[in-house]
N, C-alpha and C. Protein backbone atom coordinates (compact mmCIF):
# COMPACT_ATOMS: atom_id res chain seq x y z
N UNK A 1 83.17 47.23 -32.47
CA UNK A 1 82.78 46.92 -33.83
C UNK A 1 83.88 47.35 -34.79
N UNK A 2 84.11 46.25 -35.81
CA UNK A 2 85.48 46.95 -36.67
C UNK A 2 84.50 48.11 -37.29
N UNK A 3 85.62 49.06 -37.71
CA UNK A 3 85.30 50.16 -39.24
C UNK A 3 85.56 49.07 -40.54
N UNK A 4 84.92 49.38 -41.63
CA UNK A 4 84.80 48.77 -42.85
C UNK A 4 85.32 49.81 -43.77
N UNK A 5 85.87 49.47 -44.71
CA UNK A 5 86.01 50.39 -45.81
C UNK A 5 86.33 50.13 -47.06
N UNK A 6 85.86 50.40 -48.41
CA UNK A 6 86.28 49.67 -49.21
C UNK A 6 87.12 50.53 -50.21
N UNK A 7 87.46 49.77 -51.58
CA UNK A 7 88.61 50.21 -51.87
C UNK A 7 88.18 50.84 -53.20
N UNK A 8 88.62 52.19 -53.87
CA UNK A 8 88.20 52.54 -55.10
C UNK A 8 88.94 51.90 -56.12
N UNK A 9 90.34 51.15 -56.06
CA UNK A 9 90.53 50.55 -56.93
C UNK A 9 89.79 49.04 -57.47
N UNK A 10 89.83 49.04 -58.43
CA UNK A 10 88.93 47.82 -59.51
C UNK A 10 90.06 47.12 -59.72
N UNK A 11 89.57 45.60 -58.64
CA UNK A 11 90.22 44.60 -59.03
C UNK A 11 90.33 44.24 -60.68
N UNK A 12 91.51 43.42 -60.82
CA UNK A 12 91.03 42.89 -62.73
C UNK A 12 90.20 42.22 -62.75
N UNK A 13 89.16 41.45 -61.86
CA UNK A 13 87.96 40.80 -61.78
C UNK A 13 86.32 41.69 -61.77
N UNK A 14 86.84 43.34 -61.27
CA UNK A 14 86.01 44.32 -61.79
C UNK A 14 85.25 44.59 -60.32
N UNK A 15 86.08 43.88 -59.73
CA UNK A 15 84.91 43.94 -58.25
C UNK A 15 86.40 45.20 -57.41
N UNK A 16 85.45 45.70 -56.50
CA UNK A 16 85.91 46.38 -55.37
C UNK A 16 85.70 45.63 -54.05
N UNK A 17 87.08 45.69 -53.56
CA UNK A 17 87.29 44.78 -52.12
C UNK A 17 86.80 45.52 -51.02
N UNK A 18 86.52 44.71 -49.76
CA UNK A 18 85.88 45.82 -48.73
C UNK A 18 86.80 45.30 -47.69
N UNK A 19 87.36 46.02 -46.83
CA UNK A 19 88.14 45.76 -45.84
C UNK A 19 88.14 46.36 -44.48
N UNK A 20 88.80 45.52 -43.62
CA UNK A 20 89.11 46.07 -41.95
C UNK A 20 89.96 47.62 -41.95
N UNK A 21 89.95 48.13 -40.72
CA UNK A 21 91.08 49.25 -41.13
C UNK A 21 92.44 48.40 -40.37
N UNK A 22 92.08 47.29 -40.00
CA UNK A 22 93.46 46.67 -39.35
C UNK A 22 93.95 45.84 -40.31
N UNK A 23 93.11 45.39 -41.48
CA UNK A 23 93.98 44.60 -42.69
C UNK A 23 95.26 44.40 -43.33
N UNK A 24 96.12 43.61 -43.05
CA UNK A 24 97.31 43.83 -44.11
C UNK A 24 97.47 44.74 -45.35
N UNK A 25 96.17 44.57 -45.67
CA UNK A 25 96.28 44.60 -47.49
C UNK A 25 94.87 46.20 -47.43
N UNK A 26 95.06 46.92 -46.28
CA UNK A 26 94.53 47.93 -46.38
C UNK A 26 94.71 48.80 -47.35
N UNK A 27 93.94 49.29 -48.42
CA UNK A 27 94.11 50.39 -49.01
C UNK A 27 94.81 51.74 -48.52
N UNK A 28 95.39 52.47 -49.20
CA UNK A 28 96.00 53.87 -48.76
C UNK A 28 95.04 54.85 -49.01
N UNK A 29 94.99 55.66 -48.04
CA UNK A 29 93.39 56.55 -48.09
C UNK A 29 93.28 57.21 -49.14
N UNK A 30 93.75 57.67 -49.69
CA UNK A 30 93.54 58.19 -51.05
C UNK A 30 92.34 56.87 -52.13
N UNK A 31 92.79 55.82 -51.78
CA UNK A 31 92.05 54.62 -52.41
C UNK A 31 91.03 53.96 -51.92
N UNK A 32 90.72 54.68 -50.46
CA UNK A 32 89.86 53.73 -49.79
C UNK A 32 88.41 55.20 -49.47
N UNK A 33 87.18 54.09 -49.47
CA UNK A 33 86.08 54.65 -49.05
C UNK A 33 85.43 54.03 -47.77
N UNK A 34 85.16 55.02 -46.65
CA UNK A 34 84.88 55.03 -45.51
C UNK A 34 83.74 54.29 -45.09
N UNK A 35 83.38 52.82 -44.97
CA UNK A 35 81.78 52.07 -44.98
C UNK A 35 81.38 52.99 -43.94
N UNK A 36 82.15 52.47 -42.39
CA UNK A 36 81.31 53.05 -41.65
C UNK A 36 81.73 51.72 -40.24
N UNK A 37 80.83 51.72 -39.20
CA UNK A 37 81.26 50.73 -38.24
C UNK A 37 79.90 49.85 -38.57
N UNK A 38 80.27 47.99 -38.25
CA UNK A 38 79.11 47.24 -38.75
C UNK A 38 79.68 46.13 -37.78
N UNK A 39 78.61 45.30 -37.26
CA UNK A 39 78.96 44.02 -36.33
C UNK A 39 79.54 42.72 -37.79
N UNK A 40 79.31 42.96 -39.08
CA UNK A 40 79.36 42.40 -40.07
C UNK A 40 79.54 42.59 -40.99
N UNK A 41 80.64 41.77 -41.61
CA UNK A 41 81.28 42.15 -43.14
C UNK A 41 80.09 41.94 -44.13
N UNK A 42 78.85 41.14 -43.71
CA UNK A 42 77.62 41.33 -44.71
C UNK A 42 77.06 42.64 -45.09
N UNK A 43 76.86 43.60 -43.63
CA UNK A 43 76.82 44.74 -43.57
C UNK A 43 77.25 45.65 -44.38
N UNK A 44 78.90 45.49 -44.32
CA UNK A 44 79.17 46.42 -44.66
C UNK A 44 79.37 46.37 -46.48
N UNK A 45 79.44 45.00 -46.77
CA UNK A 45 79.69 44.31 -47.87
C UNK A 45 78.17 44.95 -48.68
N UNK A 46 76.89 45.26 -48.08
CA UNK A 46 75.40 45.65 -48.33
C UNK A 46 76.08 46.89 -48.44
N UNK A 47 76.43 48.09 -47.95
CA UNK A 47 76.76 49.32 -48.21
C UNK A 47 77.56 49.37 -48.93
N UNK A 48 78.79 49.26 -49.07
CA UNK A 48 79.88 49.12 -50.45
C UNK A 48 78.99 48.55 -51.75
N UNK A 49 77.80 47.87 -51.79
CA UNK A 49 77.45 47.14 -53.17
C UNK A 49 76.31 48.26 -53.20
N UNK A 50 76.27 49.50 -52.83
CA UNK A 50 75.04 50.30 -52.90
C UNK A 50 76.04 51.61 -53.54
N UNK A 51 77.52 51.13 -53.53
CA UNK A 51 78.18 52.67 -54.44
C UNK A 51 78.72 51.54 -55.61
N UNK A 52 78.68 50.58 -55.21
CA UNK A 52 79.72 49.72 -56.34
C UNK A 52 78.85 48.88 -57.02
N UNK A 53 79.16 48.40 -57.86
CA UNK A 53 77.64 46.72 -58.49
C UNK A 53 78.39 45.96 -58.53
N UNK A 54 80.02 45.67 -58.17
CA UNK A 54 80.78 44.51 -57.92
C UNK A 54 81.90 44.78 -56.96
N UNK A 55 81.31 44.34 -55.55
CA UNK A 55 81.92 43.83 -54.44
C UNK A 55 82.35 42.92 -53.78
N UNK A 56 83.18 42.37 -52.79
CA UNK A 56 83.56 41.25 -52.54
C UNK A 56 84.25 41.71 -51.36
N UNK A 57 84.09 40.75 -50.23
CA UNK A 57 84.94 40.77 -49.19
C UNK A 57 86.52 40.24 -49.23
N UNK A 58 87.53 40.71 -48.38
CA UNK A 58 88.88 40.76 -48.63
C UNK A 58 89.34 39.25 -48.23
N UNK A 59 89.84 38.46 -48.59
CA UNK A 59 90.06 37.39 -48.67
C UNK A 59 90.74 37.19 -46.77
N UNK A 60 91.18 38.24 -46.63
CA UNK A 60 92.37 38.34 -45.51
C UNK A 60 91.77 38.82 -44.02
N UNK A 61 90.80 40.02 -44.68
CA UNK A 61 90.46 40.46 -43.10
C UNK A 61 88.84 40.33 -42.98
N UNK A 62 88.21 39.44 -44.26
CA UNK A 62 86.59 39.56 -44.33
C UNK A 62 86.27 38.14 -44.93
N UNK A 63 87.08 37.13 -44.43
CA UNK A 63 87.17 35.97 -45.07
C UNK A 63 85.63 35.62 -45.15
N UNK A 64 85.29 35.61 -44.12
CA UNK A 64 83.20 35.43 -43.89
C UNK A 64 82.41 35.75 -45.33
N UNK A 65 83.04 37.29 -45.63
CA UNK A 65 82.40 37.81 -46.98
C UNK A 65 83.08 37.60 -48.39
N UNK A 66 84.11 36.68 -48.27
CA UNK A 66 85.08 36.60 -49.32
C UNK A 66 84.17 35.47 -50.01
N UNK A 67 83.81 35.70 -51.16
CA UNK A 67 83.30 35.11 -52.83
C UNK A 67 84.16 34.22 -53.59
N UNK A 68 85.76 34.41 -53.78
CA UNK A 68 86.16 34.49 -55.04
C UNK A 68 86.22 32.72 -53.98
N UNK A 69 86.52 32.06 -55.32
CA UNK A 69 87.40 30.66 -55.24
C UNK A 69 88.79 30.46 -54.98
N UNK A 70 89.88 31.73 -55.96
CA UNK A 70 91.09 31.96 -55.60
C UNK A 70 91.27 32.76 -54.65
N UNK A 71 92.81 32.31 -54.08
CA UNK A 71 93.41 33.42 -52.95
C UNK A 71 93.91 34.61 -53.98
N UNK A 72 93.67 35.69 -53.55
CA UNK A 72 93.91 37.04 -54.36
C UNK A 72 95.51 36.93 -53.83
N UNK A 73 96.03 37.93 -55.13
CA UNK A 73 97.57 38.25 -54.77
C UNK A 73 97.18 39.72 -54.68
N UNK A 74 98.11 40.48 -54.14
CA UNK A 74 98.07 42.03 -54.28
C UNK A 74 98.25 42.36 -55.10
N UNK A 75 98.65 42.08 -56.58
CA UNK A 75 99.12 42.79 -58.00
C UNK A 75 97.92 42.26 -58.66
N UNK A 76 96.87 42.05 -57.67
CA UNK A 76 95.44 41.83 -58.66
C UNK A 76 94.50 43.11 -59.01
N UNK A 77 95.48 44.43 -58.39
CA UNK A 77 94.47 45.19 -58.56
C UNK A 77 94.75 46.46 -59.93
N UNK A 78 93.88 46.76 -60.28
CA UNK A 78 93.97 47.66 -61.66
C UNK A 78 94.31 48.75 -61.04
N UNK A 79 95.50 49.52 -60.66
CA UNK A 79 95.59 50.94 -60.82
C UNK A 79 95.70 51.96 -61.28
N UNK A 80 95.43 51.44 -62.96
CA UNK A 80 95.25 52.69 -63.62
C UNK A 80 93.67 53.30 -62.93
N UNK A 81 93.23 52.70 -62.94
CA UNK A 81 91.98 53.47 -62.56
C UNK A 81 91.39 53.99 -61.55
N UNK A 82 92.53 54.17 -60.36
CA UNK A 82 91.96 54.68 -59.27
C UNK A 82 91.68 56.23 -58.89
N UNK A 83 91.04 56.57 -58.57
CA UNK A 83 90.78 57.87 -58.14
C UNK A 83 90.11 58.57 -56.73
């Protein structure tokens, strides 16, 4: 079963991405929160939207749970605000 984890940075769309730990576009741990192991990015996409109120699967490694219409670039994400 993959691990899930999502990311504390806030996309400029306001959502937090949830990702593989094998993802390209993995967060650096300092930025990332630990879902947990899930047979499904719905899963884990249900736990990330229970710390976050705007989630979305990673376009790249959770395409199943990916929402948006556009392909995300990586300079989509707000880092002033990570913590």
């Amino acid at each position: 079963m993959p691990v899930y984890y999502v990311n504390k940075n806030i996309k400029l769309n306001g959502e937090h991405e949830v990702h593989t730990g094998l993802c390209p576009y993995f967060p650096i741990e300092i930025n990332r929160h630990l879902l947990g192991d899930f047979r499904s990015c719905e899963q884990a996409l249900n736990v990330a939207g229970e710390i976050y109120s705007l989630v979305n699967g990673c376009y790249w490694c959770c395409r199943d749970c990916h929402r948006s219409k556009n392909i995300p670039k990586k300079e989509t994400y707000n880092l002033e605000n990570s913590s």
